[in-house]
PDB file of N, CA and C in Angstrom:
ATOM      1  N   UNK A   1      17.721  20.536  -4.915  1.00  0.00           N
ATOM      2  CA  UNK A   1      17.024  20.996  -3.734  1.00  0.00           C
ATOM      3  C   UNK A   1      18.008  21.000  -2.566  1.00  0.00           C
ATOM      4  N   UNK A   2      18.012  22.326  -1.471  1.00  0.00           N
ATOM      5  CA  UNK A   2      18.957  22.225  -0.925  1.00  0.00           C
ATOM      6  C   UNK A   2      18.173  21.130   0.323  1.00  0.00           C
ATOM      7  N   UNK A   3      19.493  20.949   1.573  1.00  0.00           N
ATOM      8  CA  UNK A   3      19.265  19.658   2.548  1.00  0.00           C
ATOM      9  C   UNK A   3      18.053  20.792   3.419  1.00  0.00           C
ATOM     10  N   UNK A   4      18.219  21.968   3.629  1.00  0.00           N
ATOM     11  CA  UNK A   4      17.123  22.287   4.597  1.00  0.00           C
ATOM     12  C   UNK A   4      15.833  22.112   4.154  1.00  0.00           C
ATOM     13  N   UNK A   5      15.671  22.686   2.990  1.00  0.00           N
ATOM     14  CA  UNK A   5      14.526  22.976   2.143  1.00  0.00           C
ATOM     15  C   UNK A   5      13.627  21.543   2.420  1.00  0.00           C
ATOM     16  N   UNK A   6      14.835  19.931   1.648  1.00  0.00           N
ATOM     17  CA  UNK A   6      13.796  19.093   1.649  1.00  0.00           C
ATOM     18  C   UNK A   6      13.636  18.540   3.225  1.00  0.00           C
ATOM     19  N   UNK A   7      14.635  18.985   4.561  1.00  0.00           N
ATOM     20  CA  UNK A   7      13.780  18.842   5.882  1.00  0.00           C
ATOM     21  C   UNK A   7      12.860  19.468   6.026  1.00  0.00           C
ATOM     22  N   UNK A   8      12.485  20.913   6.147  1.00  0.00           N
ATOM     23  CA  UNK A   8      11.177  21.005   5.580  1.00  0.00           C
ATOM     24  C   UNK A   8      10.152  20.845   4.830  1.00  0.00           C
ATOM     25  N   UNK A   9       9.837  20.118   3.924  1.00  0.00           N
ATOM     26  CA  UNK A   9       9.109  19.341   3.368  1.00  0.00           C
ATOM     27  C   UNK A   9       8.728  17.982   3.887  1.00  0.00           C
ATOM     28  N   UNK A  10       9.541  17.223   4.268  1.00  0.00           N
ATOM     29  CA  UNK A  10       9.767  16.458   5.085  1.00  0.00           C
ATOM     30  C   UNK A  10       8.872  15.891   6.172  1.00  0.00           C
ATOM     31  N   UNK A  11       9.474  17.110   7.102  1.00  0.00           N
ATOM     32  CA  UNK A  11       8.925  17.329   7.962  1.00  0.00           C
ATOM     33  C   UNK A  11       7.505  17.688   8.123  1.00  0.00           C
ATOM     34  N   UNK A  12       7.156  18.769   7.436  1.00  0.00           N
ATOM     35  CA  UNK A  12       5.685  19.081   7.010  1.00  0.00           C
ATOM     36  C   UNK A  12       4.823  18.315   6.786  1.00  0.00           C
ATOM     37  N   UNK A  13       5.520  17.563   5.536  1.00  0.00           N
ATOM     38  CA  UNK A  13       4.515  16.087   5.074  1.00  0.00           C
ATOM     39  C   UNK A  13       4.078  15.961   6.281  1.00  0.00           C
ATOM     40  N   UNK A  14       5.161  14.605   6.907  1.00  0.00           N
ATOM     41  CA  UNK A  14       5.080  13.818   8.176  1.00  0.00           C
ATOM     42  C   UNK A  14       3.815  14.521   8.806  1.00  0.00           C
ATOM     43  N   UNK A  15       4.201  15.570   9.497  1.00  0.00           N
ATOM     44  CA  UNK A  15       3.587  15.966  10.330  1.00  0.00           C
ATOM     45  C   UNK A  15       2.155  16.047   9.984  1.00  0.00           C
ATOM     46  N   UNK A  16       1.881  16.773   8.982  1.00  0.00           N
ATOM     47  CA  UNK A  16       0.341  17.367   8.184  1.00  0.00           C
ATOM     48  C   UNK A  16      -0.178  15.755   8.011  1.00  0.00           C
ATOM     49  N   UNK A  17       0.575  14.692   7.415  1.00  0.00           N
ATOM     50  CA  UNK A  17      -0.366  13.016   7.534  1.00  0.00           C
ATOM     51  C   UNK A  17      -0.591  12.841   8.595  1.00  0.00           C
ATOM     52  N   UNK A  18      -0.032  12.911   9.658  1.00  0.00           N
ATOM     53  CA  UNK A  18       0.074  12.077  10.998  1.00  0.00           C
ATOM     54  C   UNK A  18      -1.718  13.354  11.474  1.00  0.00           C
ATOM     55  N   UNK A  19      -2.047  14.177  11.136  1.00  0.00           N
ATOM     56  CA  UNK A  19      -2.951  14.632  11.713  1.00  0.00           C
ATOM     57  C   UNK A  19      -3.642  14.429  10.927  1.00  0.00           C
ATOM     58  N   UNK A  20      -4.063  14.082   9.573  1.00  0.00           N
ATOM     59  CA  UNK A  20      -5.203  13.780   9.252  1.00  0.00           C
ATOM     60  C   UNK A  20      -5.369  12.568   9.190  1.00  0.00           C
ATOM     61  N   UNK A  21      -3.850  11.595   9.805  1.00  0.00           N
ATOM     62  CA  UNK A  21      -4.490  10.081   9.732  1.00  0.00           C
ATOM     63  C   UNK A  21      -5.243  10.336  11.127  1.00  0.00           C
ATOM     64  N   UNK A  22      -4.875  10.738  12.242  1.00  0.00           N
ATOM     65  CA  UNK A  22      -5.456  10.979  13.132  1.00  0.00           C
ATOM     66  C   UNK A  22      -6.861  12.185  13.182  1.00  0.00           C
ATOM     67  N   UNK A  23      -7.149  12.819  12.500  1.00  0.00           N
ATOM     68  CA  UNK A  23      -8.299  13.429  11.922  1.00  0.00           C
ATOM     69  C   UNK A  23      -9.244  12.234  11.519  1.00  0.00           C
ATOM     70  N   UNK A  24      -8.871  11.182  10.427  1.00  0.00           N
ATOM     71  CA  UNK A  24      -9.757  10.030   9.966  1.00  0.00           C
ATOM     72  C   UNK A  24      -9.903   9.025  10.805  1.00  0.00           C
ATOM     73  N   UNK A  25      -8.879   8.758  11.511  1.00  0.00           N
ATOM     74  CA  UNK A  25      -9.262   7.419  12.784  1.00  0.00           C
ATOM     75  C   UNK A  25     -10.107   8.174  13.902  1.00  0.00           C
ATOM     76  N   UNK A  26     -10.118   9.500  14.436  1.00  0.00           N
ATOM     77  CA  UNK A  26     -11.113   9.899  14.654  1.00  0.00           C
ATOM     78  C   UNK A  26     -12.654  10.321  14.534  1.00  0.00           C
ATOM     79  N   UNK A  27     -12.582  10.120  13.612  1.00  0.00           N
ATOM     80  CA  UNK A  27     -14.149  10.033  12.552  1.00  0.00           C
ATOM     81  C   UNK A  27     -14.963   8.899  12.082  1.00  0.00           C
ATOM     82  N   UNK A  28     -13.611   7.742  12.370  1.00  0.00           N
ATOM     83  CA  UNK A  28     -14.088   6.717  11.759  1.00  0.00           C
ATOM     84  C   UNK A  28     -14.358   5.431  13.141  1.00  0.00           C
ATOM     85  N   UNK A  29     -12.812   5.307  13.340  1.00  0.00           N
ATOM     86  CA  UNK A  29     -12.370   3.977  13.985  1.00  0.00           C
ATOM     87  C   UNK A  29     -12.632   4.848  15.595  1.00  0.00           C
ATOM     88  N   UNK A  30     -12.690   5.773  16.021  1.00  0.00           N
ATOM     89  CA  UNK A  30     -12.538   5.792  17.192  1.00  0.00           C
ATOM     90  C   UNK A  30     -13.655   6.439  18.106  1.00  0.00           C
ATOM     91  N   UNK A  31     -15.010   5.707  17.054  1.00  0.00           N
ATOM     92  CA  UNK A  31     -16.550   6.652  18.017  1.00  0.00           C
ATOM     93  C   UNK A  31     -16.997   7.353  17.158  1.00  0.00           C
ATOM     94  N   UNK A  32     -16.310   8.424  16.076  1.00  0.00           N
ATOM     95  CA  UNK A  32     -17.205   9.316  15.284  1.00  0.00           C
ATOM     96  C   UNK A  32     -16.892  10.584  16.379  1.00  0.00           C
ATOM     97  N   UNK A  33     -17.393  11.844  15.839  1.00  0.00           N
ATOM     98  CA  UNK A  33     -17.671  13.103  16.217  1.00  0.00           C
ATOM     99  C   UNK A  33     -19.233  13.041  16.299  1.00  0.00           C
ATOM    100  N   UNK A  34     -20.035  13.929  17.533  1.00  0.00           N
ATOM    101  CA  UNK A  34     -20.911  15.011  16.970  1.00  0.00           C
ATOM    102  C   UNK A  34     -21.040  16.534  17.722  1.00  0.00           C
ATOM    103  N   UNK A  35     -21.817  17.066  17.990  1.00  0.00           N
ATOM    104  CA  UNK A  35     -21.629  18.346  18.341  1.00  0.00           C
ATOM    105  C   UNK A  35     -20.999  18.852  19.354  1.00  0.00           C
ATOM    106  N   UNK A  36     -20.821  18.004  20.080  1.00  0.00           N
ATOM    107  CA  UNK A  36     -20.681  18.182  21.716  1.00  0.00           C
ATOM    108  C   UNK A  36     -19.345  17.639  21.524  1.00  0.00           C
ATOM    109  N   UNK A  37     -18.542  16.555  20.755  1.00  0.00           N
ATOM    110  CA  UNK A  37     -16.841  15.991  20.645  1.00  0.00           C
ATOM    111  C   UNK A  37     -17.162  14.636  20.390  1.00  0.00           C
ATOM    112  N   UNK A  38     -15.971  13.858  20.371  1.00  0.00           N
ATOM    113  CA  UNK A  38     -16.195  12.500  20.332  1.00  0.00           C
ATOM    114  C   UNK A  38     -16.572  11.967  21.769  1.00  0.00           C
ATOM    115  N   UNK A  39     -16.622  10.641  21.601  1.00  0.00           N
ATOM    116  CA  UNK A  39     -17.591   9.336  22.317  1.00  0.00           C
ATOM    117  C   UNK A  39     -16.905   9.223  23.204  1.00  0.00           C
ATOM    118  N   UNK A  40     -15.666   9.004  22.435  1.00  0.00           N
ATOM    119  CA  UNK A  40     -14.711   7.613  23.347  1.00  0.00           C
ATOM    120  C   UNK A  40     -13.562   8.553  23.632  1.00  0.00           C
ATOM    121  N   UNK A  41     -12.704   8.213  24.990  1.00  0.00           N
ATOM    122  CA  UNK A  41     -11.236   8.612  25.316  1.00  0.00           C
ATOM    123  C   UNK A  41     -10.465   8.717  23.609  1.00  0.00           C
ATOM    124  N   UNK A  42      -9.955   7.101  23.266  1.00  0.00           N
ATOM    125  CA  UNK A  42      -9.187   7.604  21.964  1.00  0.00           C
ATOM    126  C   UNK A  42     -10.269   8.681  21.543  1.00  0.00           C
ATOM    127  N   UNK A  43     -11.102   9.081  21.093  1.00  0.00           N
ATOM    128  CA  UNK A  43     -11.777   9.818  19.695  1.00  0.00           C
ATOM    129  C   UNK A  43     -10.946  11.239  20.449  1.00  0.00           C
ATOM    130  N   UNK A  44     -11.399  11.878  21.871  1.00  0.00           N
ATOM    131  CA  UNK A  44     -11.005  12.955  22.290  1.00  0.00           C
ATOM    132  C   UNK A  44      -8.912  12.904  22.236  1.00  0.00           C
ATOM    133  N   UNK A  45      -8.545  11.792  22.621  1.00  0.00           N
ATOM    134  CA  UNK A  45      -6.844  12.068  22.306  1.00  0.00           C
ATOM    135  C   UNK A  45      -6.615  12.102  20.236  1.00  0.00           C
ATOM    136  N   UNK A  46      -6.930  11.456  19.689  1.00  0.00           N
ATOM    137  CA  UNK A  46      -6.950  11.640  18.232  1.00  0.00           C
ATOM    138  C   UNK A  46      -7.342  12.750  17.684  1.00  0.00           C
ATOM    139  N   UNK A  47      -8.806  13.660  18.921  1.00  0.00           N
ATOM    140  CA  UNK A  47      -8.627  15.004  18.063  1.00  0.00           C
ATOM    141  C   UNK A  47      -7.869  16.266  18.339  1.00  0.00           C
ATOM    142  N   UNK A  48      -7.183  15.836  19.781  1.00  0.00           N
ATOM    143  CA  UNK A  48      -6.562  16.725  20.221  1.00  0.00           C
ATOM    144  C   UNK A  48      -4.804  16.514  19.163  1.00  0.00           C
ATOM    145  N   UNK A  49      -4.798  15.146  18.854  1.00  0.00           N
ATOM    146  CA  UNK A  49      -3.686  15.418  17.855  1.00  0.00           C
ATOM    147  C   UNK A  49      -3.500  15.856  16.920  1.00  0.00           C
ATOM    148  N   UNK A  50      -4.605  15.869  15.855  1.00  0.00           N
ATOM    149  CA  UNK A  50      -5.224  16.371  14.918  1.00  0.00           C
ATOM    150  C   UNK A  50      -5.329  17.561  15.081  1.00  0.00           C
ATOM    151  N   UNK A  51      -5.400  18.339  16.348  1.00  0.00           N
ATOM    152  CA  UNK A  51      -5.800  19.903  16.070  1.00  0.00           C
ATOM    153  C   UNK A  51      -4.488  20.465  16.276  1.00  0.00           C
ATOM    154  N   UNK A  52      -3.610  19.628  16.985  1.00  0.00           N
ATOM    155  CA  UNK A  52      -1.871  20.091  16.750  1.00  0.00           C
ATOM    156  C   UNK A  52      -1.577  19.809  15.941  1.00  0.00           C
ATOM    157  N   UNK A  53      -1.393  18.757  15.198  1.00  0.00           N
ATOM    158  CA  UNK A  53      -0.543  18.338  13.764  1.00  0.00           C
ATOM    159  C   UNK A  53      -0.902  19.109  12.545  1.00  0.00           C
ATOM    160  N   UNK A  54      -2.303  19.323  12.111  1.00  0.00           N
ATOM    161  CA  UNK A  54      -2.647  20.200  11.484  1.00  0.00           C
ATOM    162  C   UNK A  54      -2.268  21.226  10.842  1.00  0.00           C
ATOM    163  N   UNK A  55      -2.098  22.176  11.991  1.00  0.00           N
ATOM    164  CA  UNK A  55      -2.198  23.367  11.704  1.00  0.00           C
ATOM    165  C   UNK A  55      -0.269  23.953  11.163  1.00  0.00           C
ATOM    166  N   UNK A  56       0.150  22.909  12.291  1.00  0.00           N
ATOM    167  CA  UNK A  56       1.599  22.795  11.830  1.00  0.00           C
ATOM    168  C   UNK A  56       2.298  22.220  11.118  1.00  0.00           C
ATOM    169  N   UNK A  57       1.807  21.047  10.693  1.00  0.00           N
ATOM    170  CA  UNK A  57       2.334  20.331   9.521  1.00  0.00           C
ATOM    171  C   UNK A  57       1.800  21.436   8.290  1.00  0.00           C
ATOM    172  N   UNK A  58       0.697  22.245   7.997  1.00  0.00           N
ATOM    173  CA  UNK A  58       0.526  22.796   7.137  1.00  0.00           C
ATOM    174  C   UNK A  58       1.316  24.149   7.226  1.00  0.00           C
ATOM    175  N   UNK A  59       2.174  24.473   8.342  1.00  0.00           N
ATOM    176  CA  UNK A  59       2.619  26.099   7.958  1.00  0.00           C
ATOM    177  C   UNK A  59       3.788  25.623   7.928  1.00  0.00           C
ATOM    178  N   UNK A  60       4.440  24.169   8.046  1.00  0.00           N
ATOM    179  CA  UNK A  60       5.927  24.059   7.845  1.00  0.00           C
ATOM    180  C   UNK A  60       5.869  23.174   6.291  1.00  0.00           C
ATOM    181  N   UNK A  61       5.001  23.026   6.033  1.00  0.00           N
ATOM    182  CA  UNK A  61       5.149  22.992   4.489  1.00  0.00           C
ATOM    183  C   UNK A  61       4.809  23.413   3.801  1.00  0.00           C
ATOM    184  N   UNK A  62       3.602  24.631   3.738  1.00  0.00           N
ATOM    185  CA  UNK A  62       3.587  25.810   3.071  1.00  0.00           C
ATOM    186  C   UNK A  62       5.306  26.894   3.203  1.00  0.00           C
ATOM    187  N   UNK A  63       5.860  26.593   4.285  1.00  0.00           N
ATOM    188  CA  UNK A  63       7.343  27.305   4.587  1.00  0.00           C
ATOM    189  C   UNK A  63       8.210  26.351   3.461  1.00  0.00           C
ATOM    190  N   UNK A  64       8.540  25.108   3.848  1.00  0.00           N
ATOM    191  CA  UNK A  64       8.895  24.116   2.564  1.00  0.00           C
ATOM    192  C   UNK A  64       8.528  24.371   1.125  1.00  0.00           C
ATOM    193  N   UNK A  65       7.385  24.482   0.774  1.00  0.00           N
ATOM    194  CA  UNK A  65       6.869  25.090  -0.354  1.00  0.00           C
ATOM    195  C   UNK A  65       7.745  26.495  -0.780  1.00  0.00           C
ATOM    196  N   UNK A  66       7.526  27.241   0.199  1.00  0.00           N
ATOM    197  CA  UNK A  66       8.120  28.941  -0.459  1.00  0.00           C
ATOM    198  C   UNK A  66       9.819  28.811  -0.757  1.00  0.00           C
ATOM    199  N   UNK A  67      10.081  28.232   0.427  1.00  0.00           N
ATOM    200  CA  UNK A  67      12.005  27.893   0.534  1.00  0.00           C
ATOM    201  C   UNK A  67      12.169  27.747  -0.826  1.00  0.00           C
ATOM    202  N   UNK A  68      11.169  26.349  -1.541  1.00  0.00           N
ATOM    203  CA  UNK A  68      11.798  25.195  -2.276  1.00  0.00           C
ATOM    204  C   UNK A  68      11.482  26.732  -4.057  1.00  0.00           C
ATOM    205  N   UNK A  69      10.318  27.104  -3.778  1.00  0.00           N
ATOM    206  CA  UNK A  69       9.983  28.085  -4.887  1.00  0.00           C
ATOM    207  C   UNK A  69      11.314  29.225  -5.479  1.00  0.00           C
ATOM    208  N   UNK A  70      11.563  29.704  -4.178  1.00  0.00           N
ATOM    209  CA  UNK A  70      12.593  30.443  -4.068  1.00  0.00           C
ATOM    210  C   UNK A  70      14.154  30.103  -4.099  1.00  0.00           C
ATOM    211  N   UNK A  71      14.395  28.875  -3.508  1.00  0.00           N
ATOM    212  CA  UNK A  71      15.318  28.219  -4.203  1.00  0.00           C
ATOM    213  C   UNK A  71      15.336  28.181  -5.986  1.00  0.00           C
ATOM    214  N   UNK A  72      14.374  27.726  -6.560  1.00  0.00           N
ATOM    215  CA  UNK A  72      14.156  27.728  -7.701  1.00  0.00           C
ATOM    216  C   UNK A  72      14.383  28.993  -8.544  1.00  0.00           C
ATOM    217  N   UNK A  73      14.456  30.006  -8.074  1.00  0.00           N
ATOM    218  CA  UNK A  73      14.596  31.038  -9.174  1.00  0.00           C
ATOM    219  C   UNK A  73      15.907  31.547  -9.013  1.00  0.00           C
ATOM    220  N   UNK A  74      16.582  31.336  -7.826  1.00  0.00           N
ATOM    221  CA  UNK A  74      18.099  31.590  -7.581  1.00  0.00           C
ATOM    222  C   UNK A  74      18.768  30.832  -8.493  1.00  0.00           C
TER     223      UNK A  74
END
């Protein structure tokens, strides 16, 4: 695997956990959600991290993913 490939992966991971640990401490430990947002200060900063980490931890390791695929057939 080349060195970029597994920083992207890496990186992705990291990132994509860090928002759904913060996705679950928001749901859980920090007030709960309901329609209207969370309860508490943390619940609203945990989901605002969660809605950044997300979306980007998942398109830099779906990118990690394709690199590492495509590496593979070279």
């Amino acid at each position: 695997m080349k060195k970029d490939t597994r920083i992207l992966l890496q990186y992705g991971g990291g990132i994509l956990l860090t928002g759904i640990l913060a996705a679950l401490l928001t749901a859980t430990v920090f007030g709960g959600l309901t329609r209207q947002g969370p309860h508490t200060n943390m619940g609203w900063l945990g989901l605002m991290v969660a809605m950044c980490c997300l979306p980007m931890g998942v398109f830099l390791f779906l990118l990690g993913m394709a690199k590492w695929l495509k590496d593979m057939r070279e």
